[in-house]
Protein backbone atom coordinates (compact mmCIF):
# COMPACT_ATOMS: atom_id res chain seq x y z
CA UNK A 1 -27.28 -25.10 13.14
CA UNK A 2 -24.67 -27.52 14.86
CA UNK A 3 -21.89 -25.40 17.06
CA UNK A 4 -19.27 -26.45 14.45
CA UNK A 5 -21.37 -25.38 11.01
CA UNK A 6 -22.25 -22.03 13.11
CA UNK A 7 -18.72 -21.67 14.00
CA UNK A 8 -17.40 -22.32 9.93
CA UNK A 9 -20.19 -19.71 8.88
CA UNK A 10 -19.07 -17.06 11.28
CA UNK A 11 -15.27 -17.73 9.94
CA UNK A 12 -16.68 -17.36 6.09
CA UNK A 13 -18.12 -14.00 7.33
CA UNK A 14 -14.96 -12.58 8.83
CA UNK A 15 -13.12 -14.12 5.82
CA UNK A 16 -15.29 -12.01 3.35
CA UNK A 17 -15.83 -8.75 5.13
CA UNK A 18 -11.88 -8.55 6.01
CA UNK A 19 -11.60 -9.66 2.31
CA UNK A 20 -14.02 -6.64 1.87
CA UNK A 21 -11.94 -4.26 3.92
CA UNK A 22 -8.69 -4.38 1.76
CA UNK A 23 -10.35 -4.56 -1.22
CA UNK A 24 -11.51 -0.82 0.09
CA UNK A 25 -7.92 0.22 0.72
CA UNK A 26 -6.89 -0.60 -2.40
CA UNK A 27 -9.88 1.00 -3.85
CA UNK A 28 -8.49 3.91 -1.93
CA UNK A 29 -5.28 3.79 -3.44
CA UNK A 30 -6.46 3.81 -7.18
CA UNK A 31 -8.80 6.73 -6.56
CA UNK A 32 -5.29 8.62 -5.02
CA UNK A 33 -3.53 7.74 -8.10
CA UNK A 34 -6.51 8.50 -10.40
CA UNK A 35 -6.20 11.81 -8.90
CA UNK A 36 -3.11 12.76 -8.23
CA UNK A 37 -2.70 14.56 -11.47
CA UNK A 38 -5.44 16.42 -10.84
CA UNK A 39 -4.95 17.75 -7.49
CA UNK A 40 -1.58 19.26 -8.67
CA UNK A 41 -3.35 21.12 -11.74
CA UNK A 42 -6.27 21.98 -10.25
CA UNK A 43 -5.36 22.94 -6.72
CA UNK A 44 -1.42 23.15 -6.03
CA UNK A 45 -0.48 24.47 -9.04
CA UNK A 46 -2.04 27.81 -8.32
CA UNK A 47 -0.60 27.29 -4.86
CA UNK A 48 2.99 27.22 -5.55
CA UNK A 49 3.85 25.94 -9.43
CA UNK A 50 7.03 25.17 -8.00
CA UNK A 51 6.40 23.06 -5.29
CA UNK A 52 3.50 21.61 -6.61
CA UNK A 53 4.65 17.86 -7.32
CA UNK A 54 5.99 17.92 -3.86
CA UNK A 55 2.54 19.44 -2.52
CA UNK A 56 1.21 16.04 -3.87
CA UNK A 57 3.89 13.95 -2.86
CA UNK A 58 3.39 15.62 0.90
CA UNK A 59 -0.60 14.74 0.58
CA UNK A 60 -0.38 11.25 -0.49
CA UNK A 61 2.33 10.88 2.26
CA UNK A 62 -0.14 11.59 4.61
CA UNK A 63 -1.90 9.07 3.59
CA UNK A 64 1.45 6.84 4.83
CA UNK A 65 1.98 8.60 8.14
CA UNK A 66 -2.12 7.75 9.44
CA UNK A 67 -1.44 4.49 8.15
CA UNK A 68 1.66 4.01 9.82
CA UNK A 69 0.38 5.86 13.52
CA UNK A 70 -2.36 3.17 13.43
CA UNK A 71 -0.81 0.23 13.12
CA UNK A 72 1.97 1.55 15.41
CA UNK A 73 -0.54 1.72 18.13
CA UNK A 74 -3.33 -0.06 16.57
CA UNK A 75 -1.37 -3.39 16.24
CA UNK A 76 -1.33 -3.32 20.60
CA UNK A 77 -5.07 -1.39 20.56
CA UNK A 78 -6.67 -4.29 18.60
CA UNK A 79 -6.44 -6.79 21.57
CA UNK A 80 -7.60 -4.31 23.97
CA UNK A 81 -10.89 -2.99 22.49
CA UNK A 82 -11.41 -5.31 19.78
CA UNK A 83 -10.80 -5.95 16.20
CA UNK A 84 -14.74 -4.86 15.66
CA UNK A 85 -14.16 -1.79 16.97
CA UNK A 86 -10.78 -1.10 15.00
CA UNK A 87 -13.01 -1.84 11.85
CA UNK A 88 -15.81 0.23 12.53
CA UNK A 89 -13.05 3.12 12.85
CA UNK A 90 -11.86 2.10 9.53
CA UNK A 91 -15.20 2.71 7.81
CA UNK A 92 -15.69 5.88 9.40
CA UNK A 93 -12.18 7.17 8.35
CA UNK A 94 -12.97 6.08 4.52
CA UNK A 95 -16.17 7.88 4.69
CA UNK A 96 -15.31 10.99 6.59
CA UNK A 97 -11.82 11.26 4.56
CA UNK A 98 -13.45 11.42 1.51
CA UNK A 99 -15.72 14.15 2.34
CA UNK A 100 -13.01 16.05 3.66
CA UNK A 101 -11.10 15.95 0.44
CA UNK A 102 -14.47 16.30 -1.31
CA UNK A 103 -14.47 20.02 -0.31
CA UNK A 104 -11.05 20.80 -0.52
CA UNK A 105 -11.76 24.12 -2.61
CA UNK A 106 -9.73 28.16 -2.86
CA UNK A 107 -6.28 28.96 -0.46
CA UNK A 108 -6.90 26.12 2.12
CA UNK A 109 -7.54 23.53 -0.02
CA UNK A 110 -4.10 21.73 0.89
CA UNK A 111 -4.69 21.23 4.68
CA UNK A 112 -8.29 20.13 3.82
CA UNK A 113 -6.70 17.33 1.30
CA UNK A 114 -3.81 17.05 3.78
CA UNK A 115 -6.22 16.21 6.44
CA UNK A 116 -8.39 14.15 4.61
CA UNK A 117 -5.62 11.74 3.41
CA UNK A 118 -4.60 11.40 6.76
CA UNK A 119 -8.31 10.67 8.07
CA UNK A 120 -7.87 7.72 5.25
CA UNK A 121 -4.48 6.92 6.45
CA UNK A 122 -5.84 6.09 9.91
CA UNK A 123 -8.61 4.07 7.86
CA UNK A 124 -6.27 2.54 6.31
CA UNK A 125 -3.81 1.24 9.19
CA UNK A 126 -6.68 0.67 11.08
CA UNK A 127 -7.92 -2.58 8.36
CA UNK A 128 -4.25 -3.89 8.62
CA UNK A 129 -4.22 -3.63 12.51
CA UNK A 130 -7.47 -5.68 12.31
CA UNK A 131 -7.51 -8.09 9.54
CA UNK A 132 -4.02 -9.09 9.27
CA UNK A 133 -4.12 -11.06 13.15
CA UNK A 134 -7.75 -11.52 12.42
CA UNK A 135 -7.08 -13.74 9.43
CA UNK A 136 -3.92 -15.02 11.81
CA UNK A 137 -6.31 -16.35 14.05
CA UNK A 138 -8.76 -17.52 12.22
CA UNK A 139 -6.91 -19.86 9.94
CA UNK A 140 -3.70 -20.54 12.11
CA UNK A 141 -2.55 -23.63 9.96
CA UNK A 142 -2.13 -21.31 6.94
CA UNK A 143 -1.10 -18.54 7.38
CA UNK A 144 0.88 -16.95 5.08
CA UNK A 145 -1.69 -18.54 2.47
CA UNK A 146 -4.10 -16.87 3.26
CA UNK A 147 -2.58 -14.04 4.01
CA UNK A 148 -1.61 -13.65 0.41
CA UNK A 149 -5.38 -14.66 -0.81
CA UNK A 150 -6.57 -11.93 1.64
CA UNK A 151 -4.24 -9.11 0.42
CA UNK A 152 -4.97 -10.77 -3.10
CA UNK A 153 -8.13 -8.19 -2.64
CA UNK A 154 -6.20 -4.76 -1.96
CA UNK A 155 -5.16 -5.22 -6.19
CA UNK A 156 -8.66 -5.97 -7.26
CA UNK A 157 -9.60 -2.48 -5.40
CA UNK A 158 -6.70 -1.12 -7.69
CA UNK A 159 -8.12 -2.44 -10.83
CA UNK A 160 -11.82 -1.88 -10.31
CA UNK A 161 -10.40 1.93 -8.82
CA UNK A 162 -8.75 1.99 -11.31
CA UNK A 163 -11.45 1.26 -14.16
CA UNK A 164 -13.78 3.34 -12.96
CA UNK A 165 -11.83 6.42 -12.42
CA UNK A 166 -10.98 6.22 -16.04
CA UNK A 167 -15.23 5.54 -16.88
CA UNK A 168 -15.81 8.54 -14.79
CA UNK A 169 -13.23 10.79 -16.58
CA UNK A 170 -14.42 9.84 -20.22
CA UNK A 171 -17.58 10.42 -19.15
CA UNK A 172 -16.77 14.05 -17.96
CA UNK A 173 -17.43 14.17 -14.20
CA UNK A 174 -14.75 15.87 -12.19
CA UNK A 175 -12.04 14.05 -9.84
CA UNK A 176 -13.85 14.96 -7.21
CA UNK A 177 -16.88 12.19 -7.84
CA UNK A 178 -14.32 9.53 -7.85
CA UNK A 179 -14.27 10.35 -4.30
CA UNK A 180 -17.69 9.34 -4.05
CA UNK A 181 -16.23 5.73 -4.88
CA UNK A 182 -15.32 5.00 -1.38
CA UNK A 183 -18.31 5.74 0.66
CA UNK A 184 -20.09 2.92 -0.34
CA UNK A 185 -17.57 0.17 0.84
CA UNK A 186 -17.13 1.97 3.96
CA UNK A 187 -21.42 1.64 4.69
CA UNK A 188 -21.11 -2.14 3.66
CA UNK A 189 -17.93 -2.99 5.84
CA UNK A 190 -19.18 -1.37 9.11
CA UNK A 191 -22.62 -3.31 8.44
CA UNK A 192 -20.80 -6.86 8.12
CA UNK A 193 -18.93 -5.82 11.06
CA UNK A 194 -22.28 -5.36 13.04
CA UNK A 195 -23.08 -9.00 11.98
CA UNK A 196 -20.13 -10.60 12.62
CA UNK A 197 -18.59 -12.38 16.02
CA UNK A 198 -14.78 -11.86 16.39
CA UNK A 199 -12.30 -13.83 18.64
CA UNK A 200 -9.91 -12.38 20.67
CA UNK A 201 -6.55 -12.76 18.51
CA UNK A 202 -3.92 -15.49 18.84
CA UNK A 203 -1.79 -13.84 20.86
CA UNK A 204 -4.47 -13.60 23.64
CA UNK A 205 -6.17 -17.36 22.87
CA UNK A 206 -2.45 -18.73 23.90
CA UNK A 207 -2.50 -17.29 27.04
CA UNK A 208 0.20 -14.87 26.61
CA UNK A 209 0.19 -11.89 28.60
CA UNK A 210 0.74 -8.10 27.33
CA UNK A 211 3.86 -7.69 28.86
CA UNK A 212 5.00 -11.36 27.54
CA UNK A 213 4.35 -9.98 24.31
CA UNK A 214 6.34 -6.55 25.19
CA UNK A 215 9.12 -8.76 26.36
CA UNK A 216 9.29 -10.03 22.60
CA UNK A 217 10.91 -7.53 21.09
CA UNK A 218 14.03 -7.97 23.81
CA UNK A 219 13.81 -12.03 23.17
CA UNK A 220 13.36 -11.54 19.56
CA UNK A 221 16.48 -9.60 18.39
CA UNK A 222 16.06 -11.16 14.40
CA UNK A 223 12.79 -9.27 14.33
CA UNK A 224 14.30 -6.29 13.48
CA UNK A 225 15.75 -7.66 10.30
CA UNK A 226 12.00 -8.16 9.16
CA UNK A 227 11.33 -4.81 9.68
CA UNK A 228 14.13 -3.15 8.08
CA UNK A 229 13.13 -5.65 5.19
CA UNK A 230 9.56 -4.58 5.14
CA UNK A 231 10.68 -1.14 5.24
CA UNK A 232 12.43 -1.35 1.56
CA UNK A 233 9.35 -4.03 0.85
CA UNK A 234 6.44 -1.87 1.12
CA UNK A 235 8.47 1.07 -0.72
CA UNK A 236 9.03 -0.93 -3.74
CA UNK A 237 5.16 -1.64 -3.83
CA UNK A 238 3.50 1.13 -2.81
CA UNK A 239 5.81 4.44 -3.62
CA UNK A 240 6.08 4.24 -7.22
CA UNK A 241 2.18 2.58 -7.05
CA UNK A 242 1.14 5.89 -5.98
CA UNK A 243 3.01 7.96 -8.30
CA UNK A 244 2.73 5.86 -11.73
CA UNK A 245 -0.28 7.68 -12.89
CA UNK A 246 1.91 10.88 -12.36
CA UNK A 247 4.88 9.51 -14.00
CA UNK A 248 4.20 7.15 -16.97
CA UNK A 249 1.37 9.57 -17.94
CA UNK A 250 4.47 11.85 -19.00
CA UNK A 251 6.90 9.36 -19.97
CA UNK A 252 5.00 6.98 -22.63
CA UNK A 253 2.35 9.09 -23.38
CA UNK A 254 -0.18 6.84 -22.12
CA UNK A 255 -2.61 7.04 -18.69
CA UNK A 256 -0.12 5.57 -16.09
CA UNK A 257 -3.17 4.34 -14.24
CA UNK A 258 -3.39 1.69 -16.81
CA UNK A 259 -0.63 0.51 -15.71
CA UNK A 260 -1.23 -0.28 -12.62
CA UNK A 261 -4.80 -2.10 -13.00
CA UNK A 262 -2.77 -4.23 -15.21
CA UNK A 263 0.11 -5.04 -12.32
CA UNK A 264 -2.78 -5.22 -9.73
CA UNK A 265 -5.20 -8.36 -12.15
CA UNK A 266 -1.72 -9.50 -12.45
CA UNK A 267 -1.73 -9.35 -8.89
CA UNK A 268 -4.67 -10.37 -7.75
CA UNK A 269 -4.47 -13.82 -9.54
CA UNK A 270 -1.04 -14.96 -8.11
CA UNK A 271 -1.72 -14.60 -4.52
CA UNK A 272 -4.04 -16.71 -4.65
CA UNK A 273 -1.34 -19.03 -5.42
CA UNK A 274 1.18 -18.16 -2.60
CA UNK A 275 0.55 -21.47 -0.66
CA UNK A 276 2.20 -23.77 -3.21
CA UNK A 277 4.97 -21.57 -4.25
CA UNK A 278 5.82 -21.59 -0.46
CA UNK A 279 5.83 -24.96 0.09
CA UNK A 280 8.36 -25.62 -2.76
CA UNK A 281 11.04 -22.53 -2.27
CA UNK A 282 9.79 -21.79 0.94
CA UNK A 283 8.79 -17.86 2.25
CA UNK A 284 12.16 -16.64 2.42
CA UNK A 285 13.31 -18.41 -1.18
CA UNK A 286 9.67 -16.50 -2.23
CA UNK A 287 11.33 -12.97 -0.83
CA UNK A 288 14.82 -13.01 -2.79
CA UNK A 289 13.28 -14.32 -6.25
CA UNK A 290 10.26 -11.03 -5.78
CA UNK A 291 13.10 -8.24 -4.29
CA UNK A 292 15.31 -9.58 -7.95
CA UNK A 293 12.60 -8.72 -9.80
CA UNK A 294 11.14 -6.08 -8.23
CA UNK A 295 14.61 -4.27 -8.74
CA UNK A 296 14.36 -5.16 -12.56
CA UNK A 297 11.12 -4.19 -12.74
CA UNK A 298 11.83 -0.84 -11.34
CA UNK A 299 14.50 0.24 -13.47
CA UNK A 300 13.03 -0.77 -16.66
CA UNK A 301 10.11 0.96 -15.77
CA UNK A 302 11.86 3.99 -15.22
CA UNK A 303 13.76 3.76 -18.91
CA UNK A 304 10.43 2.33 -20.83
CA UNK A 305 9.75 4.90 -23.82
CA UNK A 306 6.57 3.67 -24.88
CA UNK A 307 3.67 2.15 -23.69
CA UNK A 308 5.04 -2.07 -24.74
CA UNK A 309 7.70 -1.28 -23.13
CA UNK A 310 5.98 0.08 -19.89
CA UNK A 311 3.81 -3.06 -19.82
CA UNK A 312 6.73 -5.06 -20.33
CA UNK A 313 8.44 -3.76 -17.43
CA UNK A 314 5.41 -3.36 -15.42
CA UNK A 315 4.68 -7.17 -15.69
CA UNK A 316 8.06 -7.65 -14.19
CA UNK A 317 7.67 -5.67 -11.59
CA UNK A 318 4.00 -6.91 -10.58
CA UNK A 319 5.74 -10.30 -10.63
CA UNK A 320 8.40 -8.64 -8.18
CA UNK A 321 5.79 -7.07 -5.85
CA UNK A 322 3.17 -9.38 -5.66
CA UNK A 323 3.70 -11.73 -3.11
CA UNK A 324 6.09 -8.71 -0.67
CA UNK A 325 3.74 -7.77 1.61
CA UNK A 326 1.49 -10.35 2.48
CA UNK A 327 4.54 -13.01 2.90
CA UNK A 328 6.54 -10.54 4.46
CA UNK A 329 3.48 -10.62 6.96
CA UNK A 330 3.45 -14.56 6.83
CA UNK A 331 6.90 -14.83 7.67
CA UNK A 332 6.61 -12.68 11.29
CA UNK A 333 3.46 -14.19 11.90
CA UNK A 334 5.33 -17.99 11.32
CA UNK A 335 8.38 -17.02 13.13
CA UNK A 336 7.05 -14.98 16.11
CA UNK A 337 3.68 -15.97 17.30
CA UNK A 338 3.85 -14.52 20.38
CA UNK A 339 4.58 -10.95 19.36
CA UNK A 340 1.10 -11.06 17.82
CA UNK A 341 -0.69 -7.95 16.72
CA UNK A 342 1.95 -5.92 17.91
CA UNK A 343 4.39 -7.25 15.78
CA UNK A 344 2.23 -7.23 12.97
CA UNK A 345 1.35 -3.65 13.61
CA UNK A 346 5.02 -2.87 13.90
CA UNK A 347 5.85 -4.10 10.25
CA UNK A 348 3.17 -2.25 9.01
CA UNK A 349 4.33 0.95 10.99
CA UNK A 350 7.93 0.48 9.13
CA UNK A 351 6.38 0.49 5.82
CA UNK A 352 4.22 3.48 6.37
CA UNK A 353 6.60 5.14 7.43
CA UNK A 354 9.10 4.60 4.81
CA UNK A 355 7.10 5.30 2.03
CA UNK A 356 5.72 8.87 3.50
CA UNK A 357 9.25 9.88 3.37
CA UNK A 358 10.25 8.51 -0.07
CA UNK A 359 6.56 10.04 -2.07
CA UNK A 360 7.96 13.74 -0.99
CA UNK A 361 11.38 13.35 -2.03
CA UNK A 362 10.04 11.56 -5.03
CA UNK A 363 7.98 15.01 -5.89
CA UNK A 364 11.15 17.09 -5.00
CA UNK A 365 13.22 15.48 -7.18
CA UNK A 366 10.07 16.05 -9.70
CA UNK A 367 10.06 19.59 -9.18
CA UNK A 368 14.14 19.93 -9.23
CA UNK A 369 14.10 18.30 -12.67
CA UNK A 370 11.77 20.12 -14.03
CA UNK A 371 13.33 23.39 -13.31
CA UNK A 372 16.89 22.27 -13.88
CA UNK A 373 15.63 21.12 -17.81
CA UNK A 374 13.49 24.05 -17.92
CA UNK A 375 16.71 26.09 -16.60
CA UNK A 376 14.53 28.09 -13.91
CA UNK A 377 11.04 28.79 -12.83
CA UNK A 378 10.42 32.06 -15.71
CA UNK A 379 11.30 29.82 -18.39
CA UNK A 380 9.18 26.77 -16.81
CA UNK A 381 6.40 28.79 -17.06
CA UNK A 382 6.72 29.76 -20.87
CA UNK A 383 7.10 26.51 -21.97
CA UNK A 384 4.24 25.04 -24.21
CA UNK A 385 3.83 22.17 -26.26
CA UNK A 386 6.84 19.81 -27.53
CA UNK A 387 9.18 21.68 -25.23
CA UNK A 388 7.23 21.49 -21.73
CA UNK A 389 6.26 17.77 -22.66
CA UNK A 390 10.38 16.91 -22.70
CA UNK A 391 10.95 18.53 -19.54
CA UNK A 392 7.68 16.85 -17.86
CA UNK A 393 9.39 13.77 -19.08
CA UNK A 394 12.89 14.18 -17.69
CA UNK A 395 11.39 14.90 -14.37
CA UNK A 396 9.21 11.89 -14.11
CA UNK A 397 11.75 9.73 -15.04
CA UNK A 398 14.59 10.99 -12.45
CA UNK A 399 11.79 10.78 -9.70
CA UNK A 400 10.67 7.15 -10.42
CA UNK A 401 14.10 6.08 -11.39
CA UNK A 402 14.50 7.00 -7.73
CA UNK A 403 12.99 4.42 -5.98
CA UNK A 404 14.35 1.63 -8.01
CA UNK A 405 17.27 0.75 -6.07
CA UNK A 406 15.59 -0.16 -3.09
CA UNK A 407 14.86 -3.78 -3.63
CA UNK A 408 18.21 -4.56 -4.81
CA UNK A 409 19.72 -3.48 -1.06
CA UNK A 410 16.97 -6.38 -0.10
CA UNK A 411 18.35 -8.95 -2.43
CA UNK A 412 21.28 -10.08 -0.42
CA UNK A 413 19.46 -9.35 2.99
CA UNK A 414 17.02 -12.24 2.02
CA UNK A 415 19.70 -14.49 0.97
CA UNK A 416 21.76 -14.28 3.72
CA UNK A 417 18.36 -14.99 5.78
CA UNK A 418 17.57 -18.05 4.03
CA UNK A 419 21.55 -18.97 4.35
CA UNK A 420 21.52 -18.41 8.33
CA UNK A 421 17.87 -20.34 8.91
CA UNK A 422 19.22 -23.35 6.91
CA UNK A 423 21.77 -23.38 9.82
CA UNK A 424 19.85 -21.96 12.53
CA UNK A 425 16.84 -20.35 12.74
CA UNK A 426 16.98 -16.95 13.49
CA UNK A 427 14.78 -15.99 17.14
């Protein structure tokens, strides 16, 4: 094999296996939703009935916070020791999470769950601290392309997640066998890994030195836009992602989760499409038209009464959230090349972070609801039928309608971005 088809094979294998490692993350994130429900009825409920939405929201969050932690330090890490190490960590944090919440049984069960979320979390960050200025590297003319075609995999997770967490249920095993879901694209990912050659990242191929790419964040005072942007980005994707199962389950009578394999095929098939779109509106024109309807999307989700409706909305939203993240990724990667991992880490810190605080207050303002319509914990509890359904369905909606406003603070961020790089470019 000549030095250039060895070299193009090698790239195909990184391609695929990071390809491989998001599709496992958002694998991850349909078997939370799938869930989610079911932690709160079968654990947290006889925990503290009144807190229990929040005990969810404070789980999945932790989720958020090891994701955020390891690309905060993992986005630096990965040029030290490696993206091949970072990945094998990733594996083993899938794998070992999942056992951890496999047990989570009697009075302790929410620090095991707790602590197994946040074993994923650091799985989690610990893919996007790899892949994201692998993929960078790999394909440097293109980036934002195939950005989106890589992150095109974390909705196919979703959907086949998704699918089978519903097979499972109908079939009649417990929630905690959709656990079992994870393990096995945690053993294939750290074998790939063991097969694969990686470069060192772009940062460190252009010669620039660690404290050069420190120095960035002094030279680079327009980077903190991007990650106040990706900040209310990732939150409009991820937050009510996590809870829709939770929420539309109650509010249209239909499995929520539905819902979101729909927005994640939706998903999955126009990323792969990114590169064009791009090229005609460019990145930032891409960002205002997806924050508009994301917004939209949002609301009308939050207001849908039956399950066209919820579809209805939901497409508009998927249309709003599909191409955030990955050209939010694009766009740093484009504009500050020298900031490298760390940068890239540091977006994906900001949106971690972000949504682990909005998923608690999301399940407070779940639990508030519900009591206020109830009018108090005693008559909660002796609610049945018609009456506790109505009350279930006040609460979701306050908590999702929540989150909707987010995107629209974005709206005029983005156009006053594109405005002030159509004069000059912001560095």
């Amino acid at each position: 094999m000549t030095a250039d088809a060895s070299f193009e094979a090698n790239r195909r294998l990184l391609f695929v296996l990071s390809n491989l490692a998001i599709f496992m993350i958002g694998l991850g994130f349909a078997v939370r939703s799938n869930i989610a429900p079911d932690l709160q009825a079968d654990l947290f409920n006889s925990i503290d009935l009144a807190r229990s939405a929040a005990m969810v929201g404070e789980v999945i969050a932790a989720t958020f916070i090891g994701f955020a932690l390891t690309l905060l330090f993992g986005g630096a890490l990965v040029d030290w020791i490696g993206m091949k190490r970072v990945l094998y960590f990733a594996a083993f944090g899938y794998i070992a999470g999942s056992i951890l919440v496999f047990f989570a049984i009697g009075a302790d069960s929410y620090w095991l769950v707790y602590s197994g979320f946040l074993l994923t979390g650091l799985g989690w960050g610990a893919v996007e601290a790899a892949t994201n200025p692998l993929i960078a590297t790999i394909y440097p003319e293109e980036k934002t392309h195939r950005l989106n075609i890589l992150h095109a995999w974390w909705p196919a997770g979703i959907v086949v997640g998704g699918i089978a967490g519903l097979g499972l249920e109908a079939i009649g095993f417990g929630w905690e066998i959709n656990l079992a879901l994870l393990l096995l694209p945690g053993l294939v990912l750290a074998w790939l890994v063991s097969r694969a050659d990686f470069p060192v990242t772009e940062r460190v191929a252009r010669g620039i030195s660690t404290s050069e790419m420190f120095s960035q964040l002094v030279k680079s005072p327009g980077f903190f836009i991007w990650v106040f942007c990706m900040m209310g980005t990732v939150t409009a994707e991820l937050a009510p992602g996590q809870w829709v199962d939770l929420t539309l389950s109650n509010v249209v009578g239909m499995p929520g989760i539905w819902v979101l394999i729909y927005v994640s095929a939706l998903m999955f098939v126009m990323r792969h499409f990114a590169g064009p779109i791009v090229a005609k509106i460019s990145s930032v024109g891409l960002l205002v038209f997806s924050t508009a309807s994301a917004a939209l999307g949002l609301y009308a989700l939050s207001v849908a009464d039956s399950p066209i409706l919820a579809f209805l909305a939901a497409t508009i939203w998927g249309v709003g959230v599909c191409y955030l993240y990955p050209t939010m990724l694009g766009s740093v990667a484009e504009r500050y090349p020298a900031g490298g991992a760390f940068f890239l880490g540091i977006m994906g810190f900001a949106g971690g972070m972000a949504t682990q605080f909005i998923l608690p207050i999301m399940g407070q303002i779940f639990d508030e609801s519900k009591l206020d319509a109830a009018g108090g914990i005693a008559e909660f509890t002796n609610l049945r039928g018609a009456e506790l359904a109505e009350v279930i369905r006040v609460a979701s909606v306050e908590s999702f309608q929540f989150v909707a406003f987010i995107p629209v603070v974005l709206v005029p961020v983005f156009i006053l971005i594109w405005f002030f790089e159509h004069v000059r470019p912001i560095q």
